[in-house]
N, C-alpha and C. Protein backbone atom coordinates (compact mmCIF):
# COMPACT_ATOMS: atom_id res chain seq x y z
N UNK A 1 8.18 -17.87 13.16
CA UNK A 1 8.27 -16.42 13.03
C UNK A 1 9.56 -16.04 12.30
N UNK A 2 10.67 -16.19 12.80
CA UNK A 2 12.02 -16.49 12.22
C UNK A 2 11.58 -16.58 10.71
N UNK A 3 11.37 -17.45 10.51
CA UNK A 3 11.70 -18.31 9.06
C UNK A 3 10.09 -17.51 7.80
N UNK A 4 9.44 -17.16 8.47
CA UNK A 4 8.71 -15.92 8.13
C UNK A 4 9.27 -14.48 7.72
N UNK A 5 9.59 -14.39 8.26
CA UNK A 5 10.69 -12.91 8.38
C UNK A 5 11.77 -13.15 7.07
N UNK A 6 12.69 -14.31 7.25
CA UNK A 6 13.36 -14.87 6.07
C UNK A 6 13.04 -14.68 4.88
N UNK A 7 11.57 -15.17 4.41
CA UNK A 7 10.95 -14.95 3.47
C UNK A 7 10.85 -13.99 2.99
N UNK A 8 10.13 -12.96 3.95
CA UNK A 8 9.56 -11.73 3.25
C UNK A 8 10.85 -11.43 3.48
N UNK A 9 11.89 -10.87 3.73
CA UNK A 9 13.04 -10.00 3.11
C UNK A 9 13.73 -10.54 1.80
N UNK A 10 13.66 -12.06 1.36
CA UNK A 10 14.32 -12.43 0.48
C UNK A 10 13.18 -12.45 -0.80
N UNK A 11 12.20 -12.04 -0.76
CA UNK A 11 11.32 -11.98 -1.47
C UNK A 11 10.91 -10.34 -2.00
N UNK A 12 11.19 -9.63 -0.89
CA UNK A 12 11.46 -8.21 -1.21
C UNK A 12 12.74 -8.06 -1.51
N UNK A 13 14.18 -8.59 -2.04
CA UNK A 13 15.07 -8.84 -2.90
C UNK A 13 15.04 -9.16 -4.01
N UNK A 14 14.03 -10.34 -3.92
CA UNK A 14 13.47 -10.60 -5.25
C UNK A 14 12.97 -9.62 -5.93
N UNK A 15 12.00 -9.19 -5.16
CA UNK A 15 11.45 -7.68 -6.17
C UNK A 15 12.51 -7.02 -6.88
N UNK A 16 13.64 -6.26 -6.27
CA UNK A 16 14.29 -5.91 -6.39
C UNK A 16 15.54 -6.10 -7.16
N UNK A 17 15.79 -7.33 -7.39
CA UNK A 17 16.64 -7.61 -8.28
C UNK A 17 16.32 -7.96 -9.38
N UNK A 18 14.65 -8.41 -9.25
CA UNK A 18 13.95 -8.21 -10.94
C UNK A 18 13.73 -6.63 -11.49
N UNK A 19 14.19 -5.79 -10.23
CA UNK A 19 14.55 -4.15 -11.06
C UNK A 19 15.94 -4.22 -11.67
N UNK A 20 16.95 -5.20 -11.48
CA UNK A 20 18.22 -4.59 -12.60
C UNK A 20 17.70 -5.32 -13.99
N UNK A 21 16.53 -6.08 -14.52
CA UNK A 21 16.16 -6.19 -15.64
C UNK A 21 16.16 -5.34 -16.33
N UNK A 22 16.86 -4.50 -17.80
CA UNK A 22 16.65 -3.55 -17.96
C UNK A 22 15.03 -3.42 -18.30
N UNK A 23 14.72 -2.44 -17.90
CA UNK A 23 13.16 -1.81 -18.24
C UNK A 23 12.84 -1.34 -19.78
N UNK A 24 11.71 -1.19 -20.37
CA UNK A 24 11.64 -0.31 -21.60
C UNK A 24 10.90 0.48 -21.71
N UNK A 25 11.22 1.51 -21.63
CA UNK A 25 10.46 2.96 -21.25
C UNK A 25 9.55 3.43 -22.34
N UNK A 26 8.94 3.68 -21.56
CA UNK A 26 7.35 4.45 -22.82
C UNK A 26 7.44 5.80 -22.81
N UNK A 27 6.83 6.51 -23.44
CA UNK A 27 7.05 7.79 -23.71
C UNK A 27 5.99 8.38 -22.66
N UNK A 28 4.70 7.73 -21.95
CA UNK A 28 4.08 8.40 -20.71
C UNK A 28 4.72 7.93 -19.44
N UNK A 29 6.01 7.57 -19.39
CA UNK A 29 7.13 7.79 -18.06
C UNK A 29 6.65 6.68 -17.15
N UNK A 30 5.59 5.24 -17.64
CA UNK A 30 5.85 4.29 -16.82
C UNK A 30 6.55 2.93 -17.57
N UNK A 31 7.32 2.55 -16.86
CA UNK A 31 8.18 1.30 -17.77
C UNK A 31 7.70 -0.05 -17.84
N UNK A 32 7.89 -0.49 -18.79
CA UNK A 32 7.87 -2.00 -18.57
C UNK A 32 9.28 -2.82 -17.77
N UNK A 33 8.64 -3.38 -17.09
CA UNK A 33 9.62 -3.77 -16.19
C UNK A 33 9.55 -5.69 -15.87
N UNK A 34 9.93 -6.16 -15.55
CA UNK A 34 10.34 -7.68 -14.45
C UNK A 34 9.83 -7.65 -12.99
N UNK A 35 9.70 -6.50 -12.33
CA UNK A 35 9.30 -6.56 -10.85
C UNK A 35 7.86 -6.90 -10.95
N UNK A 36 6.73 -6.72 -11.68
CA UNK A 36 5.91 -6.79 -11.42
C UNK A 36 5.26 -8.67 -11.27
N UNK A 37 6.55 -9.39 -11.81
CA UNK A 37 6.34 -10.93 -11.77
C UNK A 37 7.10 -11.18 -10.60
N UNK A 38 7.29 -10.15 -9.72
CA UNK A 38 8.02 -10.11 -8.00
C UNK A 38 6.57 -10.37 -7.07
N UNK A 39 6.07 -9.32 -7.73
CA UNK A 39 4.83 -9.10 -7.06
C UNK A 39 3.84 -10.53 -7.71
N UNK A 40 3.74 -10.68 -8.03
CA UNK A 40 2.77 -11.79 -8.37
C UNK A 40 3.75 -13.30 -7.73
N UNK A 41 4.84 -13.25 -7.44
CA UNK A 41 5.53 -14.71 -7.02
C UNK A 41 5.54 -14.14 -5.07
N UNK A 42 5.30 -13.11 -4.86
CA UNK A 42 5.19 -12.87 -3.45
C UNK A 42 3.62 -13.48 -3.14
N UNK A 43 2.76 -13.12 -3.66
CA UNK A 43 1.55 -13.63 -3.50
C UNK A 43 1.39 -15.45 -3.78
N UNK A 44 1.72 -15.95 -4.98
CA UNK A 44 1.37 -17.23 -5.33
C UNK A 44 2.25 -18.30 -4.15
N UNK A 45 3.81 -17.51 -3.66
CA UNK A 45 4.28 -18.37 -2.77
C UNK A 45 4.37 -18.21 -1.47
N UNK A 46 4.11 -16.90 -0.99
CA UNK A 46 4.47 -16.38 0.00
C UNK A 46 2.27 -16.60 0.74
N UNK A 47 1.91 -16.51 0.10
CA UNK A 47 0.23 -15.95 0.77
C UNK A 47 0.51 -15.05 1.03
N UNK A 48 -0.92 -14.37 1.11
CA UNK A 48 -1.68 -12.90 1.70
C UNK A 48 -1.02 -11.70 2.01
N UNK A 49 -0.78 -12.64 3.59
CA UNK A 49 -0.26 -11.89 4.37
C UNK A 49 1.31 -11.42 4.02
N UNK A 50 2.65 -12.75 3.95
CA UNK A 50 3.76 -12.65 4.26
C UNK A 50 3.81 -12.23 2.72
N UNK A 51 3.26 -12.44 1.88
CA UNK A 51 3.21 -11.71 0.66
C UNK A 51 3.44 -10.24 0.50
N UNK A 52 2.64 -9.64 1.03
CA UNK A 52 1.94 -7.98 1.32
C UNK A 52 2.96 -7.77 2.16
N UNK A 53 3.15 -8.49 3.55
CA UNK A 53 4.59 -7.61 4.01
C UNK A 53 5.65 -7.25 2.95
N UNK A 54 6.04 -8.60 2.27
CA UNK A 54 7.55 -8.62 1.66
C UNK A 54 7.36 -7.17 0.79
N UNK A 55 6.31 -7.04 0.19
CA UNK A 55 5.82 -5.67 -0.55
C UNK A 55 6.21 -4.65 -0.12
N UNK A 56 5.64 -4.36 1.03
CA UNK A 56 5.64 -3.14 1.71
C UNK A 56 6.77 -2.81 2.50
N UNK A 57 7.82 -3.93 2.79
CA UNK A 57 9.20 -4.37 2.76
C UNK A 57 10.03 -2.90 1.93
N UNK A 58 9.65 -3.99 0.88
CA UNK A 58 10.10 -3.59 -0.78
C UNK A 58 10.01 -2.14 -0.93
N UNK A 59 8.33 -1.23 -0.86
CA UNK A 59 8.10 0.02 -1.16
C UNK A 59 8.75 1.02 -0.04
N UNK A 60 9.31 0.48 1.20
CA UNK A 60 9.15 1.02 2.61
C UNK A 60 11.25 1.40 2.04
N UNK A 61 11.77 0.39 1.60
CA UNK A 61 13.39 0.25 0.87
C UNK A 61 13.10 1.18 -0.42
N UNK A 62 12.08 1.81 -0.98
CA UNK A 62 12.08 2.59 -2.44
C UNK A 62 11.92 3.99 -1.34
N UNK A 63 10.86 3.72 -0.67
CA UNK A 63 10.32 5.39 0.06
C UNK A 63 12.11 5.92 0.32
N UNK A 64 12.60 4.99 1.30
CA UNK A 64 13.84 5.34 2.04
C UNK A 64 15.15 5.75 1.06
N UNK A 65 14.89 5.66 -0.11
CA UNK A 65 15.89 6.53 -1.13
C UNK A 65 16.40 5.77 -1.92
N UNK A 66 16.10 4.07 -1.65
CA UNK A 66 17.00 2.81 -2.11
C UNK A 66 16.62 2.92 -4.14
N UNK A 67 17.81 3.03 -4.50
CA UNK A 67 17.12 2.82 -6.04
C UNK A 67 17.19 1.71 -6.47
N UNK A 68 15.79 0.92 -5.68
CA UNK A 68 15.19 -0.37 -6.17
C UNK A 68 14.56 -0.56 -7.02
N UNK A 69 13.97 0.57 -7.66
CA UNK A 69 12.94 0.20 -9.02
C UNK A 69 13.66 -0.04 -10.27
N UNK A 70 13.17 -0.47 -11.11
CA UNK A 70 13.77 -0.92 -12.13
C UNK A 70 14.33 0.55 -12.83
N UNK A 71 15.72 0.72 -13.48
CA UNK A 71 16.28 1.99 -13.73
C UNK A 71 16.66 2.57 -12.87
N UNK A 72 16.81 2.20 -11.49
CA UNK A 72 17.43 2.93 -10.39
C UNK A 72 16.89 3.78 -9.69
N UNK A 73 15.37 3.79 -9.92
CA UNK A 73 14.77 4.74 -9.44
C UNK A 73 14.64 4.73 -8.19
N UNK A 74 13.90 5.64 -7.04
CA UNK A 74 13.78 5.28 -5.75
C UNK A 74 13.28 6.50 -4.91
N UNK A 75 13.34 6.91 -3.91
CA UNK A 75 13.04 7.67 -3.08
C UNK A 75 11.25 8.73 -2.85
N UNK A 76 11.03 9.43 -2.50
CA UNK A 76 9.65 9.88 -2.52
C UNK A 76 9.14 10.40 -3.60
N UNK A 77 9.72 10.48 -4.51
CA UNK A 77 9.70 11.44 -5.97
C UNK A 77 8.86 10.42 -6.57
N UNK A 78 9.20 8.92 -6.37
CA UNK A 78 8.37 8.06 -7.46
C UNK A 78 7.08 7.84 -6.94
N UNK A 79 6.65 8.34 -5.54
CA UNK A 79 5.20 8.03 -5.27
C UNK A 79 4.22 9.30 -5.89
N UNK A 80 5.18 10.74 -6.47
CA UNK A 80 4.53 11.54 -7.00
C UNK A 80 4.21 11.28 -8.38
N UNK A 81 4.64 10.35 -8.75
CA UNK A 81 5.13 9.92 -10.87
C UNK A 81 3.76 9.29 -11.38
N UNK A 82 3.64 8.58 -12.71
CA UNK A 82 2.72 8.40 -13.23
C UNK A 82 2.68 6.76 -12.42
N UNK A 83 4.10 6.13 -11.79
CA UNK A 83 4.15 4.89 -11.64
C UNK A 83 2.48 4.98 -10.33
N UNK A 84 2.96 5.74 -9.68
CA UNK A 84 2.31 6.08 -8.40
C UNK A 84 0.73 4.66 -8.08
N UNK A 85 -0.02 4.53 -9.43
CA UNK A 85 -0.94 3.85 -8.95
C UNK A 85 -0.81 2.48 -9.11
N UNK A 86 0.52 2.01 -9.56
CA UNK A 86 1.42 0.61 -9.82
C UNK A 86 1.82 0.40 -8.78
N UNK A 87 2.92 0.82 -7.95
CA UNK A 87 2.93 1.51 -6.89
C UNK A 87 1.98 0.92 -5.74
N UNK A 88 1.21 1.19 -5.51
CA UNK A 88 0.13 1.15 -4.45
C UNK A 88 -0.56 -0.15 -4.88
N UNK A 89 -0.73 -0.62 -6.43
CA UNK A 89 -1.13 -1.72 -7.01
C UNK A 89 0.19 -2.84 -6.67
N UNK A 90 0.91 -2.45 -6.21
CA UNK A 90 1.85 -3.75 -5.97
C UNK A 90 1.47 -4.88 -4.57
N UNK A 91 0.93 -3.82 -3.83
CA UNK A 91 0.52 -4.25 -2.22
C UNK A 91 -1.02 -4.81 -2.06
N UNK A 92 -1.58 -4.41 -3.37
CA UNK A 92 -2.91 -5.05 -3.48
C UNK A 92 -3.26 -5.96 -4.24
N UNK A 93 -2.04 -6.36 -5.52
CA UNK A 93 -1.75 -7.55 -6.00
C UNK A 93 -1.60 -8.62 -4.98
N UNK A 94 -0.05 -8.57 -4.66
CA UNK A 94 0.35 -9.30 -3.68
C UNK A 94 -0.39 -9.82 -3.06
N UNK A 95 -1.83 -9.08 -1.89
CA UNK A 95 -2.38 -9.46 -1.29
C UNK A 95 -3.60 -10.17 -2.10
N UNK A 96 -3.86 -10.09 -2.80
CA UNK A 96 -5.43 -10.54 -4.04
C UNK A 96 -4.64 -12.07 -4.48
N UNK A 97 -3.36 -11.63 -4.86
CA UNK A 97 -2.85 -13.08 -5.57
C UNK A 97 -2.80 -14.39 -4.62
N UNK A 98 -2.21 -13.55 -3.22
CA UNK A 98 -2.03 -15.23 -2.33
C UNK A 98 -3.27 -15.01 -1.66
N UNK A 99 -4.37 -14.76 -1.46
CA UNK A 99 -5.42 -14.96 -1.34
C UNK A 99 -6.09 -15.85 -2.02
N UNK A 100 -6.43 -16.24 -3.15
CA UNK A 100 -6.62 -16.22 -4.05
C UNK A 100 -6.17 -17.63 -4.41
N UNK A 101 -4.69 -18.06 -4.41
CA UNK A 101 -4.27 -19.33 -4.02
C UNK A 101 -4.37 -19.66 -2.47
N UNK A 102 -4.15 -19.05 -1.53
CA UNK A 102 -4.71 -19.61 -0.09
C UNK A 102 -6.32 -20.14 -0.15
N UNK A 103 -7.20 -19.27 -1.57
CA UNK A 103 -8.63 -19.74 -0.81
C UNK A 103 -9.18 -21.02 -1.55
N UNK A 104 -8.46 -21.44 -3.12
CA UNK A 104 -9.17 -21.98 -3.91
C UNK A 104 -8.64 -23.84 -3.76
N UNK A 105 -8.94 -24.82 -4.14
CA UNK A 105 -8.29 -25.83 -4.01
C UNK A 105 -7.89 -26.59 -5.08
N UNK A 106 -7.83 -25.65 -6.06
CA UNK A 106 -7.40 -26.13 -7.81
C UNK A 106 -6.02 -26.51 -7.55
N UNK A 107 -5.06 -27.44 -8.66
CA UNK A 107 -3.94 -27.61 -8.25
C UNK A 107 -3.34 -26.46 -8.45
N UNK A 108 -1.81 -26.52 -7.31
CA UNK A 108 -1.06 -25.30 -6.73
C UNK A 108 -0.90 -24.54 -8.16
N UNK A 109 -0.09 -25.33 -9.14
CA UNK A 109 0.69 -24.38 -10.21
C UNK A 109 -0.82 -23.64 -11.04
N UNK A 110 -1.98 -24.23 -11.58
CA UNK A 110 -3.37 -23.34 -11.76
C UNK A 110 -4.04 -22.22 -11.03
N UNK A 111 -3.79 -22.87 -9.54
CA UNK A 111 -4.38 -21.63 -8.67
C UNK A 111 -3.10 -20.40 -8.94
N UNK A 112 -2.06 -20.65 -8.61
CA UNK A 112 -0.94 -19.78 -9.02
C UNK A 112 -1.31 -18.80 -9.87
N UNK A 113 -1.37 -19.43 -11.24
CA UNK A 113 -1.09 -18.65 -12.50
C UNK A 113 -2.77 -18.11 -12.26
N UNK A 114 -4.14 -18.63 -12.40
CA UNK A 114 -5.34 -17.90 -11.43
C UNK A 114 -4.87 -16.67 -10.74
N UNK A 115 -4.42 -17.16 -9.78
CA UNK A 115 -4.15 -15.79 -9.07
C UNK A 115 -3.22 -14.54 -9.36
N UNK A 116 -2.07 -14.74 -10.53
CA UNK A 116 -1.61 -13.78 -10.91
C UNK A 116 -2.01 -13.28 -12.02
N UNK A 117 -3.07 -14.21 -12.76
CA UNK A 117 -3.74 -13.01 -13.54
C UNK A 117 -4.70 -12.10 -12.94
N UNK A 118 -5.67 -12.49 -11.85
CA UNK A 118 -6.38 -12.00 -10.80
C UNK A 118 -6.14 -10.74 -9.92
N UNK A 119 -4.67 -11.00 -9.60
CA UNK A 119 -4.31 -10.15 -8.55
C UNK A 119 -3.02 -9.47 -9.18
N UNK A 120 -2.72 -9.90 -10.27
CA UNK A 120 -0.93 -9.21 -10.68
C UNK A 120 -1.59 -8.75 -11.85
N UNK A 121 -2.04 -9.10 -12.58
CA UNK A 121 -3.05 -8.51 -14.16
C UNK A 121 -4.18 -7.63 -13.55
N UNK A 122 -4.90 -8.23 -13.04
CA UNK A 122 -6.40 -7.11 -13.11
C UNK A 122 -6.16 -6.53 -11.90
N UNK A 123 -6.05 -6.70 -10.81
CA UNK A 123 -5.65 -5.33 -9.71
C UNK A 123 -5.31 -4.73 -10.14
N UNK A 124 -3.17 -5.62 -10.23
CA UNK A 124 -2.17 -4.38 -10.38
C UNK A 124 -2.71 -3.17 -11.77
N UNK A 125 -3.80 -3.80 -12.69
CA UNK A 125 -3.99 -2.59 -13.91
C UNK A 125 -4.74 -2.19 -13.47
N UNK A 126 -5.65 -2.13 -12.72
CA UNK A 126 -7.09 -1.32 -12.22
C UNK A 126 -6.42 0.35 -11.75
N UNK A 127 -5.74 -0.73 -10.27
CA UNK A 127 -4.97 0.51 -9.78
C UNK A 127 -3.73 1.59 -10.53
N UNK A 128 -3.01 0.59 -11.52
CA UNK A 128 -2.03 1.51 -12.15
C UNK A 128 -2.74 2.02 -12.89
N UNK A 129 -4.22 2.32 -14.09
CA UNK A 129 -4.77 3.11 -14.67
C UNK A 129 -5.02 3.97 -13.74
N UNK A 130 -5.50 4.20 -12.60
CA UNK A 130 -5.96 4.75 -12.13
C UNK A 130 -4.89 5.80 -12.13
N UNK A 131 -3.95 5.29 -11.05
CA UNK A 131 -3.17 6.57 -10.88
C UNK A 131 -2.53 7.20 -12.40
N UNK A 132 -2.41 6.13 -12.75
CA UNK A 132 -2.30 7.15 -14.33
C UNK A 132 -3.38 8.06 -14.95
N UNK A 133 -4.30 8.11 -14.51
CA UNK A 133 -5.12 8.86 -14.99
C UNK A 133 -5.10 10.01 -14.20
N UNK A 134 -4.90 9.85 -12.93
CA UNK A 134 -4.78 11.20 -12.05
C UNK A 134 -3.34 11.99 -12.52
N UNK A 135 -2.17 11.27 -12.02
CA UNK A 135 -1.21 11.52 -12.55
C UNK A 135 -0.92 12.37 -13.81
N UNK A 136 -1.51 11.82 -14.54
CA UNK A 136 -1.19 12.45 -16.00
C UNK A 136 -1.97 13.04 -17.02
N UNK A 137 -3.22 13.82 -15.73
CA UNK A 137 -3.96 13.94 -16.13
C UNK A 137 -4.93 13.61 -17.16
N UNK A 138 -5.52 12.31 -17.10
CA UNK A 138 -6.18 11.57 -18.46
C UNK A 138 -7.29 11.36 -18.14
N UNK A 139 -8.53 10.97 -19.08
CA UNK A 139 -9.52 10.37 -18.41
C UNK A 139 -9.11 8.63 -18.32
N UNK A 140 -10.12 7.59 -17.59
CA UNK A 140 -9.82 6.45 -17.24
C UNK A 140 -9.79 6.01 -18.25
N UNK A 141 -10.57 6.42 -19.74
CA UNK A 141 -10.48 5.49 -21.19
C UNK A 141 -8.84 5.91 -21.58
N UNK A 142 -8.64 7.17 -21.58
CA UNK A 142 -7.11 7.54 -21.75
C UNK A 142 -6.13 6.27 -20.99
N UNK A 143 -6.14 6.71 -19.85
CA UNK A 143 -5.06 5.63 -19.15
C UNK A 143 -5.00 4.06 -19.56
N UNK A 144 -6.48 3.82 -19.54
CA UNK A 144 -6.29 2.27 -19.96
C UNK A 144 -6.15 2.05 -21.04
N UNK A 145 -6.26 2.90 -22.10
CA UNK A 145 -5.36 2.51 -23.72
C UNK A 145 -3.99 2.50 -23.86
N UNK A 146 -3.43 3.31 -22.82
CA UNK A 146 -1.96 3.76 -22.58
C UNK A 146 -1.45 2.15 -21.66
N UNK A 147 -2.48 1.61 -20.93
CA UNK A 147 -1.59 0.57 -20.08
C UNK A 147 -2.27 -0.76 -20.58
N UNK A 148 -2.55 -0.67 -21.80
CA UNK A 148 -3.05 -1.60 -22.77
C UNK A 148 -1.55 -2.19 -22.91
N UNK A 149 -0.31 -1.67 -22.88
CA UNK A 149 0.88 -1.79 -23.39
C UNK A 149 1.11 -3.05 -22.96
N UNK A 150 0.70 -2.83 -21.13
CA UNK A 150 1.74 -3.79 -20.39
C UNK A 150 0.97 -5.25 -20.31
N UNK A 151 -0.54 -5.19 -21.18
CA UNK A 151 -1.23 -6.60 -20.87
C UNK A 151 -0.47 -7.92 -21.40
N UNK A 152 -0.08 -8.06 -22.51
CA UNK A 152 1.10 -9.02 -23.05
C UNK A 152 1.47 -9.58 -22.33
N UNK A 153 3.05 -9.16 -21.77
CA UNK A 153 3.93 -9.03 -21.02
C UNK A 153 3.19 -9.03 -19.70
N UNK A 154 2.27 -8.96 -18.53
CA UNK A 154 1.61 -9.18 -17.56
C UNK A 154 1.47 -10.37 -17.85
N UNK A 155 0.77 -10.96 -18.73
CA UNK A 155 -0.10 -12.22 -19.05
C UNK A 155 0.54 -13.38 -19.11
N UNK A 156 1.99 -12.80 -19.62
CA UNK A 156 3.44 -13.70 -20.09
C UNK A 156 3.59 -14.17 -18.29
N UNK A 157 3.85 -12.22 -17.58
CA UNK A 157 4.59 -12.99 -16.01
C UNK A 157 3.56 -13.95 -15.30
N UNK A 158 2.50 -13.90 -15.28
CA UNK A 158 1.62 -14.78 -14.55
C UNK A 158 1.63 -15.82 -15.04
N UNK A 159 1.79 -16.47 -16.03
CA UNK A 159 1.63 -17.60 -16.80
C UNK A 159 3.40 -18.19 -16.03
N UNK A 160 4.32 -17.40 -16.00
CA UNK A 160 5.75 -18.00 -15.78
C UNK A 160 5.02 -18.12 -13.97
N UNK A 161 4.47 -16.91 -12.98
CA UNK A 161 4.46 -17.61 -11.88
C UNK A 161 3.93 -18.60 -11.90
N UNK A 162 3.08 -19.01 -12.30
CA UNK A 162 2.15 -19.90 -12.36
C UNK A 162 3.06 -21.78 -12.23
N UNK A 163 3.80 -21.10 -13.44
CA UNK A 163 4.65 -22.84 -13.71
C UNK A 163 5.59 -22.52 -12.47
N UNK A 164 6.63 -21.65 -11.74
CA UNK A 164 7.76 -21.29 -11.27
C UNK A 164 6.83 -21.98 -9.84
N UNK A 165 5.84 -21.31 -9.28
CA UNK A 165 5.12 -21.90 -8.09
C UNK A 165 4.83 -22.69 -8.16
N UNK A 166 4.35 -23.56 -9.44
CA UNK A 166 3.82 -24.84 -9.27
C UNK A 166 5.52 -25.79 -9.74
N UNK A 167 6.83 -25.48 -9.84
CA UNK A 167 7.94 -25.74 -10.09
C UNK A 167 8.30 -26.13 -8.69
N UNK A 168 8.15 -25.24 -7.90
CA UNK A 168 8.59 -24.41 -6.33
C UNK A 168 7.96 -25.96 -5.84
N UNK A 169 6.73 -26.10 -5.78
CA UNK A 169 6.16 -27.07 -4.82
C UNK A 169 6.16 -28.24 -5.13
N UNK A 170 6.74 -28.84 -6.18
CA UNK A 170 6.71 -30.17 -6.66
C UNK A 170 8.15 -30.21 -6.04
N UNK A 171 9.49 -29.82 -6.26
CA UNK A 171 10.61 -29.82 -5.21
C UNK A 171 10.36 -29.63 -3.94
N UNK A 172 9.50 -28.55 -3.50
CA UNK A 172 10.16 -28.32 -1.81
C UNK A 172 8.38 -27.90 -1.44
N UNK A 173 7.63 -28.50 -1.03
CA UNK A 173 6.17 -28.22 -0.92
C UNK A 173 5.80 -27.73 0.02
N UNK A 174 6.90 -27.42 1.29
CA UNK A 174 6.93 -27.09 2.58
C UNK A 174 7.17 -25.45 2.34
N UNK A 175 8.27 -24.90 0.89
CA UNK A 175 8.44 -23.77 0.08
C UNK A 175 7.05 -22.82 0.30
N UNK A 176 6.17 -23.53 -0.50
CA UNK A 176 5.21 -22.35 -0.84
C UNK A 176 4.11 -22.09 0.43
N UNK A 177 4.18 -21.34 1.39
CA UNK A 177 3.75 -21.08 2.40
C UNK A 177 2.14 -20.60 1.95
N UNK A 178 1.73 -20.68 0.86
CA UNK A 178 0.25 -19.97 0.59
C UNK A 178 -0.20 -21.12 0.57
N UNK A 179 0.28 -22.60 0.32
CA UNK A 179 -0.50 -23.62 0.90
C UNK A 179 -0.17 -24.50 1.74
N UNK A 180 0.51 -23.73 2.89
CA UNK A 180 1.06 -24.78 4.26
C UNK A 180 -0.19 -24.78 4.88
């Protein structure tokens, strides 16, 4: 339990300190950022569950005023923003990604990078079009041409969890708790 707990707070740091990456801002007010390869390494190493806590960790330290997001952002203002369905897509990544490697039996570093295109690529964009489309008032073809931006760069972070988890468990295999 202990050593559970460990995790998810140093993993919701992680998130967080992949926010002093500087970000590069788009002109519809959501950024490209580094945290979102937080969220995809909470899932590939952490599983499901202790994954999705460290998340909600993470969003529970943004609600409370902390300017953890990348650019310093933070407090209740950003659950009203265009980020809003990224946001909510962070906790359903997380959970899709170490699922995902908890369920399959491909080797660790494949299921990994599997699961963060799975759960850090196609969730986290399902849900961030979405709220971008509410948000900013668009239709869903609108939003998803607009978050066409971040597929690259998504594709890039899952491909790095992918090797970093399958890095993680060839050193310390006891590490990646999504396949203890």
């Amino acid at each position: 339990m202990e050593r559970s707990l460990t995790h998810i707070a140093l993993f919701a740091a992680l998130i967080a300190i992949l926010g002093l990456v500087p970000p590069i801002q788009l002109s519809f007010g959501v950024p490209i950022t580094a945290q979102s390869m937080g969220i995809m390494l909470c899932g590939t190493v952490l599983g499901a569950k202790r994954g999705t806590l460290a998340v909600l960790l993470f969003l529970a330290l943004v609600a409370a005023g902390l300017p953890l997001l990348a650019g310093g952002r933070g407090g209740l203002g950003v659950f009203a923003s265009p980020t809003v369905g990224y946001l909510i897509g962070f906790v359903l990544a997380a959970f899709v990604t170490g699922l995902a490697v908890e369920k399959t039996t491909l080797p660790v570093g494949v299921a990994a990078g599997a699961g963060a295109l799975i759960g850090g690529v196609g969730v986290l964009s399902v849900s961030g079009i979405l709220g971008m489309a509410v948000m900013l008032d668009k239709t869903v073809g609108e939003a998803a041409y607009l978050a066409a931006a971040f597929l690259p760069g998504d594709i890039l972070k899952a491909v790095l969890a992918g090797f970093i988890t399958n890095a993680l468990a060839r050193m310390r295999p006891a590490s990646v708790l999504s396949r203890a």
